[in-house]
Every structure is written in C-alpha cells, then in structure tokens.
Protein backbone atom coordinates (compact mmCIF):
# COMPACT_ATOMS: atom_id res chain seq x y z
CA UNK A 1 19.84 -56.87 -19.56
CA UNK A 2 16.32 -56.99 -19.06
CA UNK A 3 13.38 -57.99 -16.70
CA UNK A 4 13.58 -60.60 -14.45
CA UNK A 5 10.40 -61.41 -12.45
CA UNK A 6 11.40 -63.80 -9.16
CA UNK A 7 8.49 -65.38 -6.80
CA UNK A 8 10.62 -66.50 -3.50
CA UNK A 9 9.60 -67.60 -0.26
CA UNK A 10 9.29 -65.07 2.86
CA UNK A 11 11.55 -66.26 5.50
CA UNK A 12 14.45 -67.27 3.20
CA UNK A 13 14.14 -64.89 0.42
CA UNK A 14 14.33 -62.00 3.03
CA UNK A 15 17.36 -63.43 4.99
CA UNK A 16 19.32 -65.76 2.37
CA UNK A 17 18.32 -65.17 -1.18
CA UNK A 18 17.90 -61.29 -0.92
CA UNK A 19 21.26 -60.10 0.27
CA UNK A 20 22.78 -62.29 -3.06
CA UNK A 21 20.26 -61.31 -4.98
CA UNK A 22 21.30 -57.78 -3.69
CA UNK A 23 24.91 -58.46 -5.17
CA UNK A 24 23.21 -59.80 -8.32
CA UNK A 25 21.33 -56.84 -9.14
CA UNK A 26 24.79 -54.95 -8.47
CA UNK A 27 27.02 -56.62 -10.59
CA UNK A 28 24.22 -56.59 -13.35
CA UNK A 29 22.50 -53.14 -13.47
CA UNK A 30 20.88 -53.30 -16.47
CA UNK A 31 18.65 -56.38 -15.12
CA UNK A 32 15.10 -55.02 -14.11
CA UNK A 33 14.29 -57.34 -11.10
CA UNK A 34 10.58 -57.55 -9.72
CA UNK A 35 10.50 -59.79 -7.05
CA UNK A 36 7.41 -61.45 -5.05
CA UNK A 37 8.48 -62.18 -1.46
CA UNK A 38 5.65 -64.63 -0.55
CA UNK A 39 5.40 -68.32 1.30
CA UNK A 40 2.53 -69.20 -0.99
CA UNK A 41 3.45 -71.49 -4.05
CA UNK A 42 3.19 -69.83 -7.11
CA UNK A 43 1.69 -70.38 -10.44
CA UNK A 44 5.05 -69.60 -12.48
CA UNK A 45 3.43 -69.98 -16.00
CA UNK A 46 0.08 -68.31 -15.04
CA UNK A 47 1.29 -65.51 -13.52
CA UNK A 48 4.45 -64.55 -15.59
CA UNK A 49 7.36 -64.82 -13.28
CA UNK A 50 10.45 -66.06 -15.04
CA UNK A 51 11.90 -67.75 -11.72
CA UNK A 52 11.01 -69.12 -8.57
CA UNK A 53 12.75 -70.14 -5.39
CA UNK A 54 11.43 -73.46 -3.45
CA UNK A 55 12.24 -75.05 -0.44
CA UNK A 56 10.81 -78.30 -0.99
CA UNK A 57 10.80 -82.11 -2.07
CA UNK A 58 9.64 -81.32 -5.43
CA UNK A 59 7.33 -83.73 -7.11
CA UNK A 60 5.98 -84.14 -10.79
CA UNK A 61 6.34 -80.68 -12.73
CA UNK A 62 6.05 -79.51 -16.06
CA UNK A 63 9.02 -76.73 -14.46
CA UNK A 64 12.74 -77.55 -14.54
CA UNK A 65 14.76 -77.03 -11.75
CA UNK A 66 18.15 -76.98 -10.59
CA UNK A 67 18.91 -77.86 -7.31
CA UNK A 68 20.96 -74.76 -5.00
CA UNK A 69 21.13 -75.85 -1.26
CA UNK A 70 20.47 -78.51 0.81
CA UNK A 71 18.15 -77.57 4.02
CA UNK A 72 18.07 -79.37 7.03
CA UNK A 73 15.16 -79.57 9.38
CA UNK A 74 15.25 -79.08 13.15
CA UNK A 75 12.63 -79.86 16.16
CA UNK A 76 13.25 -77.39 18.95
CA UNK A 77 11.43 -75.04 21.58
CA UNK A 78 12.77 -72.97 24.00
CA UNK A 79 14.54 -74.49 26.96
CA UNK A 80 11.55 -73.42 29.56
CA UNK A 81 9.14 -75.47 27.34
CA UNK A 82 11.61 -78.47 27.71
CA UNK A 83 12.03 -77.85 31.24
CA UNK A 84 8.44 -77.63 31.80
CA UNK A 85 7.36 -80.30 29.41
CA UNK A 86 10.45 -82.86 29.74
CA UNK A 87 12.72 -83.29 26.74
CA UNK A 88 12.34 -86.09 24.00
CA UNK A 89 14.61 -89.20 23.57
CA UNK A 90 12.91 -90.95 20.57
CA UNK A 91 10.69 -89.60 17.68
CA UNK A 92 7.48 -91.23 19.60
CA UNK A 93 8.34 -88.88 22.59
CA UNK A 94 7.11 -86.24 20.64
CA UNK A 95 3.24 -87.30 20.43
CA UNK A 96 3.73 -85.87 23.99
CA UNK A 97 3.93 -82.66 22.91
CA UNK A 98 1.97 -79.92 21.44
CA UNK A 99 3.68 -78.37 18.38
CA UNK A 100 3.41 -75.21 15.98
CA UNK A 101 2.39 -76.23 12.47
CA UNK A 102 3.85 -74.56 8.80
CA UNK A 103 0.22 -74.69 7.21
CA UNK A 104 1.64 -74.61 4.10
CA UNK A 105 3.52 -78.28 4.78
CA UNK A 106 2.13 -81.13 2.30
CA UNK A 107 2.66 -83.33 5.22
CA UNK A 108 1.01 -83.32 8.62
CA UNK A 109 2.94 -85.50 10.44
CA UNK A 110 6.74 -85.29 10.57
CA UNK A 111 8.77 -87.92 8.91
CA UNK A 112 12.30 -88.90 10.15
CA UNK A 113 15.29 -91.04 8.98
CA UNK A 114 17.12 -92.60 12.02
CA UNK A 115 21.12 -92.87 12.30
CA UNK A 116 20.27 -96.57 11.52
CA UNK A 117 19.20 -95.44 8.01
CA UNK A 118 15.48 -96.84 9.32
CA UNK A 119 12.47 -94.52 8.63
CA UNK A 120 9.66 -93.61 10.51
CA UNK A 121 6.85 -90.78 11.48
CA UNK A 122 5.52 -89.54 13.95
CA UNK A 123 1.93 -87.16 14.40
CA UNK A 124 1.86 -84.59 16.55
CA UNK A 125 -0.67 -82.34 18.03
CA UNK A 126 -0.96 -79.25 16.86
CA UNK A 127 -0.94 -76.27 19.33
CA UNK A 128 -1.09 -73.15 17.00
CA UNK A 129 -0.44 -72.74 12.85
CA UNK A 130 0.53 -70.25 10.87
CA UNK A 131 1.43 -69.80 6.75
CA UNK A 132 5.42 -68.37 7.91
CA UNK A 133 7.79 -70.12 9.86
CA UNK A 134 9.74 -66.68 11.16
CA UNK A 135 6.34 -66.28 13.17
CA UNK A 136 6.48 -70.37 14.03
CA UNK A 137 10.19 -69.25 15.15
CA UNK A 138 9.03 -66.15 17.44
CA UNK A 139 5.85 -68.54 19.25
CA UNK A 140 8.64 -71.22 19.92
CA UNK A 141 10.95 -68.87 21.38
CA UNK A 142 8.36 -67.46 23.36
CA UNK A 143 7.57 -70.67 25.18
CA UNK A 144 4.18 -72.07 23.39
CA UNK A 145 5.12 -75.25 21.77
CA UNK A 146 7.96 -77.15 19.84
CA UNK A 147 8.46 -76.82 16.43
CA UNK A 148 9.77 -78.23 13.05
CA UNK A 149 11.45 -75.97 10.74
CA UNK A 150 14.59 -75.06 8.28
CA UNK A 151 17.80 -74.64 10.13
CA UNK A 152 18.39 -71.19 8.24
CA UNK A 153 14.95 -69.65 10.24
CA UNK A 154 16.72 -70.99 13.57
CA UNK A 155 20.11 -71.06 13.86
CA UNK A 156 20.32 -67.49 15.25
CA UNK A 157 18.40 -68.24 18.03
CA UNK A 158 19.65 -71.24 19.21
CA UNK A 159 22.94 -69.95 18.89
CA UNK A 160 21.41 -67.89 21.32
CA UNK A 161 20.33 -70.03 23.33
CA UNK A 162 16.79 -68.99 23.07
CA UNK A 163 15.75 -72.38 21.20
CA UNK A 164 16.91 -76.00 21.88
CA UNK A 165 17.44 -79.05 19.11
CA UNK A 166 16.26 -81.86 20.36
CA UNK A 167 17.04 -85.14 18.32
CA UNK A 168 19.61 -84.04 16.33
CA UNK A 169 20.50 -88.09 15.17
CA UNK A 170 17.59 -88.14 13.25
CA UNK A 171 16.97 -86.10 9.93
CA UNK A 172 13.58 -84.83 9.62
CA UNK A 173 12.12 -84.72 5.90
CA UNK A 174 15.44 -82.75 4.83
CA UNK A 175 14.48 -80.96 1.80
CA UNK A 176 16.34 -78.26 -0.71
CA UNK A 177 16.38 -75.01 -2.46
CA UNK A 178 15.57 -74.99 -5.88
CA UNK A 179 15.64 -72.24 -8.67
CA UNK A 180 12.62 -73.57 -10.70
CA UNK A 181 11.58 -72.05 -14.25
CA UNK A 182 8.71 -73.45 -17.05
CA UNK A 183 10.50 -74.87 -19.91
CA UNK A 184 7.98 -74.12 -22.19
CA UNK A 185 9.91 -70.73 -22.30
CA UNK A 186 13.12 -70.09 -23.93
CA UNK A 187 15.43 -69.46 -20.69
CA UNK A 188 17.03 -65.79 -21.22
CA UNK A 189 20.53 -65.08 -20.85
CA UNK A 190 19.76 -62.95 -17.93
CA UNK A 191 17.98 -65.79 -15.88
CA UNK A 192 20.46 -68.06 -16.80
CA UNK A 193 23.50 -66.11 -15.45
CA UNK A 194 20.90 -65.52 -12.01
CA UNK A 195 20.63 -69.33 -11.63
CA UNK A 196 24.26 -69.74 -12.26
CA UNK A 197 25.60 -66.87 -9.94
CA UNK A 198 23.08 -68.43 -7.01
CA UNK A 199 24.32 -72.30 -7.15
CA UNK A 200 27.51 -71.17 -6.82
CA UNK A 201 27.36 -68.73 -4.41
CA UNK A 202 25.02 -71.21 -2.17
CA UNK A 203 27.32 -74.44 -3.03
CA UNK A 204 26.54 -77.58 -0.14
C-alpha cells in the first residue's frame, strides 16, 4: 500500500508498460500510482519519483537497475520511399538516404553489429527530428524518410505492410528496458513487488 510515483517513456509506457501497469494497479488497489508519461530523461532523485522506465544502454549511475526486456532496433520506411529511393544492401547504402532522427538519441549516427559479429557505423542525413518516435513512426509511414527505431513502435505497421525492414542481418545499437530506482532510498515493499510483477510479466 502506498504511493508509487513512475516517470516512463511516451511511446512504450502508453502501449507496453501501461496496460501491465493497468493489471498492477488492479491486483494492488491500495497502491496510489502517479505516473509521468514523458520521453524526456528524468531526474529520479531531484524530482521524487520512486521508479523509472528506460529504454536505453545505460551508462555510469548512482541508480540501480534491473534489466526487463530486450529491444531490438529496426531501419525501415514505407515501401514507396524504397521504391522511389532504391532499397539498401549494406549499412553504407544508407548515407544515400535521408532519415528521421529521435532527438533525444545520445548517438547521431547509427551503429550496427554485422552477422559476422564485425561492428561498424554509419551517418546519415537527417531529413526531419522530433523528441517521440510514434511521430518518427507516422512521417515514415507517410513516405518522408527512413527511420531507426524500437521494434515495439513498428511492428504494427509493418505487419501492415505500411513500413519495410530493410537489413534485418544486422543489429542496430539493440538496447533494453530497465526499471531504474536511486539506492540512496530504502526500496518499499510496494516498488519492489512493481519491479518484480514487470520482469516477469515482460520475460525475453
């Protein structure tokens, strides 16, 4: 019982980590849960959230995580953009291109492991940008540019057939969810069992 304050990302936290957080809140009504849907990283300590959710490769922190998901990255655009523009073989094929950039990527050029187990990267030129990748999504599907982004924003429409992998023997910068918390704080029973319920409802 108790609050729970959560800082999750946009795209995901509205289409993955809300319907189980949904559940969560159902199973556990006396859990007061505030949470801030927003693609901007928060300060977890300064601004008094007990948990976030990040989808990244997570560097030095004074937070501990736990690792939920593993998220795979896909380069795609629609398949009149390919038709128009001619469709990629090799990573370097891609400095052909114009793409649609996640502004709020450390990186700005996209990094790739080959099948080999070689590494590489690539820059691209950026076409448009934007801070959420569901819009990034929405200008790919309309035509404007490839893009990079989590399989979970675009699996719908390429199932669809409104978007088109390209590449799919190389993995692009693969990163994971992680439930992150500042261990300078005493972890409450109530986070604890939040964290716990997620990893295993997300699994591999």
């Amino acid at each position: 019982s108790g609050p729970v304050r959560i800082a999750a990302p946009l795209s995901f936290g509205l289409q993955h980590f809300g319907p189980l957080l949904l559940e969560f809140m159902q199973r556990h009504p006396a859990v007061n849960v505030t949470t801030d849907f927003n693609d901007r990283q928060v300060d977890l300590v300064a601004e008094g959230f007990d948990l976030g959710i990040r989808i990244a490769k997570l560097g030095d922190s004074t937070l501990v995580a736990r690792k939920l998901a593993p998220v795979r990255q896909l380069v795609c655009a629609s398949p009149a953009y390919w038709s128009t523009n001619g469709r990629p073989t090799e990573p370097a094929d891609l400095k052909k291109h114009l793409a649609l950039r996640y502004t709020l990527a450390a990186q700005r050029n996209w990094t790739y492991t080959a099948a080999d187990g070689s590494r590489g990267s690539v820059t691209v030129a950026t076409q448009h940008a934007a801070n959420n990748g569901s819009f990034l999504r929405d200008a790919a599907v309309a035509g404007l540019a490839m893009v990079r982004l989590p399989a979970f924003i675009v699996h719908e429409q390429i199932i669809a057939g409104k978007l088109e992998p390209v590449l799919l023997d190389y993995r692009w910068t693969d990163l994971h969810v992680w439930a992150v918390y500042p261990q300078t704080r005493r972890l409450p029973a109530r986070v604890r069992a939040l964290i716990d319920f997620l990893a295993d409802a997300f699994g591999e």
